[in-house]
Protein backbone atom coordinates (compact mmCIF):
# COMPACT_ATOMS: atom_id res chain seq x y z
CA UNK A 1 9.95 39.53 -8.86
CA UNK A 2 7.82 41.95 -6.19
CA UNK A 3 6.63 39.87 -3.65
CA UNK A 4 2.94 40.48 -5.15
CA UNK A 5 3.96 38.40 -8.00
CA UNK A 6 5.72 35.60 -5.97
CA UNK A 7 2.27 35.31 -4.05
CA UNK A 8 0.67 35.33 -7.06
CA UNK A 9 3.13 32.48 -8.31
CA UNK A 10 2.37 30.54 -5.01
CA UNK A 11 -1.69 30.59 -5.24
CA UNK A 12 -1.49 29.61 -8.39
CA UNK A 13 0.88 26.84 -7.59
CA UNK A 14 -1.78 26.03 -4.61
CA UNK A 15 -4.47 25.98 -7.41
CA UNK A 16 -3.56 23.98 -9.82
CA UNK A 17 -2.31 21.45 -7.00
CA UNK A 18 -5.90 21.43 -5.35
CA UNK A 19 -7.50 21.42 -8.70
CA UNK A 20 -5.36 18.44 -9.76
CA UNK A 21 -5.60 16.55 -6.23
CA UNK A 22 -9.71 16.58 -6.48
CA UNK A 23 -9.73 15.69 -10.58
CA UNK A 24 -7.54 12.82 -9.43
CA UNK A 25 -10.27 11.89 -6.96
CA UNK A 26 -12.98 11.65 -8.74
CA UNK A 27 -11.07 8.77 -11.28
CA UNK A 28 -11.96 5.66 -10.10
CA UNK A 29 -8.63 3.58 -8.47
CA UNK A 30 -6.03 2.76 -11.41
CA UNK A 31 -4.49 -0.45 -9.51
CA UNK A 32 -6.94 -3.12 -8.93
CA UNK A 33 -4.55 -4.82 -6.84
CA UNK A 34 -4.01 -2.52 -4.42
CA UNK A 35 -7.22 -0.54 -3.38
CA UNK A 36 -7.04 2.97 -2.40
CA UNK A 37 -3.49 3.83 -4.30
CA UNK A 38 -3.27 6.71 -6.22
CA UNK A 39 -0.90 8.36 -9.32
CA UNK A 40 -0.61 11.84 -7.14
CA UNK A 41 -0.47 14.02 -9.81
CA UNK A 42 -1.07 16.82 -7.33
CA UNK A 43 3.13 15.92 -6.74
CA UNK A 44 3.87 17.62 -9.63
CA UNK A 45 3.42 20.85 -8.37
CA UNK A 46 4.99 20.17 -5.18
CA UNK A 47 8.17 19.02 -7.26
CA UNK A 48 8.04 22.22 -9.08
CA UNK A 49 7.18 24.59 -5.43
CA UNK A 50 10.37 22.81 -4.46
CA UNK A 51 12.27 23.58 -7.30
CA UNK A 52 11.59 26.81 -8.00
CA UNK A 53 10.22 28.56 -4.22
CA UNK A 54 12.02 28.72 -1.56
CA UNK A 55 11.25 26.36 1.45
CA UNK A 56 9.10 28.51 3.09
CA UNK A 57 7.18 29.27 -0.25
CA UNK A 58 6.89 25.87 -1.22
CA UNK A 59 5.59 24.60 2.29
CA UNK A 60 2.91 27.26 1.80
CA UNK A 61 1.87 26.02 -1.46
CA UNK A 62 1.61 22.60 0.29
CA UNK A 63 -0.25 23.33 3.51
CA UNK A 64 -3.23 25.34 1.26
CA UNK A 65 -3.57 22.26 -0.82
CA UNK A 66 -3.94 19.78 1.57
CA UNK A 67 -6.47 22.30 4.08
CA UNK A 68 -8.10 23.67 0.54
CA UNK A 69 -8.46 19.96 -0.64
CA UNK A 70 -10.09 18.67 2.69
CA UNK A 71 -12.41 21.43 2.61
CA UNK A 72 -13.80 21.13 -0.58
CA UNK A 73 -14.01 17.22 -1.47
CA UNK A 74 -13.06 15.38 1.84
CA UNK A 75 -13.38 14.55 5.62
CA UNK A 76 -11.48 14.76 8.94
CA UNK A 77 -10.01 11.31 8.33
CA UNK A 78 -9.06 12.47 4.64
CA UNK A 79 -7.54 15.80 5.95
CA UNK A 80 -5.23 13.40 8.10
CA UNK A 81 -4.42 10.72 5.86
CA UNK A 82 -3.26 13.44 2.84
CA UNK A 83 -1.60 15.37 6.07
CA UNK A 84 0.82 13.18 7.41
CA UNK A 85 1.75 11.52 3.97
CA UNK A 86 1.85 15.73 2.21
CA UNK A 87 4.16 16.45 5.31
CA UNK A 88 6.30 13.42 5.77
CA UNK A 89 6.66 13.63 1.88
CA UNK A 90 7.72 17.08 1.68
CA UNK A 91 10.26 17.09 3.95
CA UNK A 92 12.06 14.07 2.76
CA UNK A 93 11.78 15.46 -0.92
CA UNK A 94 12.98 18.95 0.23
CA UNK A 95 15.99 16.79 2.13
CA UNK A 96 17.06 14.49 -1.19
CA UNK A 97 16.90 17.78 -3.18
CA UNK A 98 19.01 19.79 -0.80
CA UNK A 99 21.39 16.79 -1.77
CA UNK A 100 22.45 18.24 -5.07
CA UNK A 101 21.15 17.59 -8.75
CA UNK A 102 24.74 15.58 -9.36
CA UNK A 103 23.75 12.82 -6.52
CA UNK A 104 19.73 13.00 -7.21
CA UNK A 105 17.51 13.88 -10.29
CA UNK A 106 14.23 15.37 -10.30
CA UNK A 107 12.19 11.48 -10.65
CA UNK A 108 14.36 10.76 -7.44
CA UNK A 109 12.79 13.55 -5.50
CA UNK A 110 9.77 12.47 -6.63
CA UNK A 111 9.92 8.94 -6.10
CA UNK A 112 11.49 9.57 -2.57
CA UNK A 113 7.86 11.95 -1.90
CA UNK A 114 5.82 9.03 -2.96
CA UNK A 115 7.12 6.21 -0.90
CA UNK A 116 7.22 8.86 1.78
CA UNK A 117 3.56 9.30 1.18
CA UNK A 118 2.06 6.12 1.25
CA UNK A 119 4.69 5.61 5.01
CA UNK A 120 2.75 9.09 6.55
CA UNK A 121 -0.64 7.42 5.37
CA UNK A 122 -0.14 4.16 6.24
CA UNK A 123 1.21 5.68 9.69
CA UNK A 124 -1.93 7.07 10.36
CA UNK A 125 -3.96 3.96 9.25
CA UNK A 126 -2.08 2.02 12.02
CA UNK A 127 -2.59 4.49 14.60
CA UNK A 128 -6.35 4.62 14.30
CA UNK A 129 -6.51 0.90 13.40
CA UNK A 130 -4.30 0.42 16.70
CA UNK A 131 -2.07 -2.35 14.67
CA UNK A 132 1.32 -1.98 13.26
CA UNK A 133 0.01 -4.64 10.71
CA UNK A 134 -1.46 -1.87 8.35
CA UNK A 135 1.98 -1.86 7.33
CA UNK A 136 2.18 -4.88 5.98
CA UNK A 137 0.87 -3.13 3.01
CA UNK A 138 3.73 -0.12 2.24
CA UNK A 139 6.10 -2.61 0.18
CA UNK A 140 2.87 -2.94 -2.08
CA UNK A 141 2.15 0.83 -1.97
CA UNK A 142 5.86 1.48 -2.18
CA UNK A 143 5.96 -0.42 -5.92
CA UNK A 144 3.46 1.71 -7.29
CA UNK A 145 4.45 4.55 -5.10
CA UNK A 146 8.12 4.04 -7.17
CA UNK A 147 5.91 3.73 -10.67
CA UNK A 148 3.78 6.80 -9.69
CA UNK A 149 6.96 8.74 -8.38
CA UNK A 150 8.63 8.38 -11.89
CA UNK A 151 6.03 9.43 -13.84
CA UNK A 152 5.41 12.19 -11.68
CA UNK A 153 9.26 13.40 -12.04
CA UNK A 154 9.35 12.81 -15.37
CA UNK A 155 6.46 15.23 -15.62
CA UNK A 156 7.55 17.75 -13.45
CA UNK A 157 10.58 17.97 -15.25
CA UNK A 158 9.39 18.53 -18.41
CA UNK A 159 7.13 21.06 -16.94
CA UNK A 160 10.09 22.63 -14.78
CA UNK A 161 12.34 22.77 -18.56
CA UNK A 162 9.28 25.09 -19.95
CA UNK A 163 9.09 27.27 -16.68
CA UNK A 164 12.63 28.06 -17.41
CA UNK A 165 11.69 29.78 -20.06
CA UNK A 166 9.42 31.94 -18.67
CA UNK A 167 11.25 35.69 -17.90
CA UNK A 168 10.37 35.86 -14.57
CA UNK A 169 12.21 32.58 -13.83
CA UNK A 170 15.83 34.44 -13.07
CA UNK A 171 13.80 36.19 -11.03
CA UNK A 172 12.33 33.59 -8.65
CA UNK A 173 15.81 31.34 -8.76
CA UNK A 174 17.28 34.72 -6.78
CA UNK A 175 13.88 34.24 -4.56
CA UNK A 176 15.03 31.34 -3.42
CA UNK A 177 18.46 31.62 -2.10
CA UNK A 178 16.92 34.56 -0.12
């Protein structure tokens, strides 16, 4: 793969992740008993920048969706919530996976990401509220984060089992141990 079509691979990554993250916004909140929690669909691509980029690559595809989200359908505060929870969840998903696919599937990544997530927001809510008690509310997030974070993996792999497919796949496995 040139590195013109690993860039390619990345924006479109960044794309469909921004496009997903601001569809997802606009659909009114799915849990009535826990306002503002979300499916984050838009984890489905970061699953598959992890699996298939290198670490580098797949923090890229990250940090454009979360500035290219905030700039087209959000504020300051929205930029910092998605942020911290984007960050905090990417590393500890990119830690699990470096853990092996024998000890941890795909849905574990992902359901590591989303209580991760809803810790980096809820974080940031307690700073700016100035209480610790914000987080009184993460082992309600954290239930549907563990819902959400399965049927996120579940989907990314079934989308990661038809990238491998694709020819250019070898291609951007080698990419990755560079």
């Amino acid at each position: 793969m040139t590195k013109n079509q690993r860039l390619v691979y990345i924006a479109l990554l960044a794309s469909q992740a921004v496009i997903i993250g601001l569809l997802e916004r606009a659909i009114p909140f799915p849990f009535a008993f826990a306002p503002g929690a979300k499916l984050g669909l838009a984890n489905i691509i970061t699953v598959m920048a992890i699996y298939t980029l290198s670490t580098k690559d797949a923090a890229k595809v990250v940090g454009i969706r979360i500035v290219l989200t905030a700039l087209l359908g959000g504020t300051i505060s929205t930029f910092m919530y998605s942020a911290a929870g984007a960050v905090i969840s990417f590393i500890g998903m990119w830690a699990v996976h470096k853990l092996g696919p024998s000890r941890v599937s795909m849905i574990g990544v992902s359901v590591t990401g989303a209580i991760l997530h809803n810790v980096g927001q809820l974080s940031i809510a307690s700073w700016i509220a100035q209480t610790w008690t914000v987080l009184l509310y993460l082992p309600v997030l954290s239930f549907i984060g563990v819902l959400s974070g399965i049927a996120v993996g579940i989907a990314a792999n079934y989308l990661l089992t038809h990238v491998e497919k694709l020819h250019y796949y070898k291609e951007l496995r080698d990419l990755r141990k560079v």
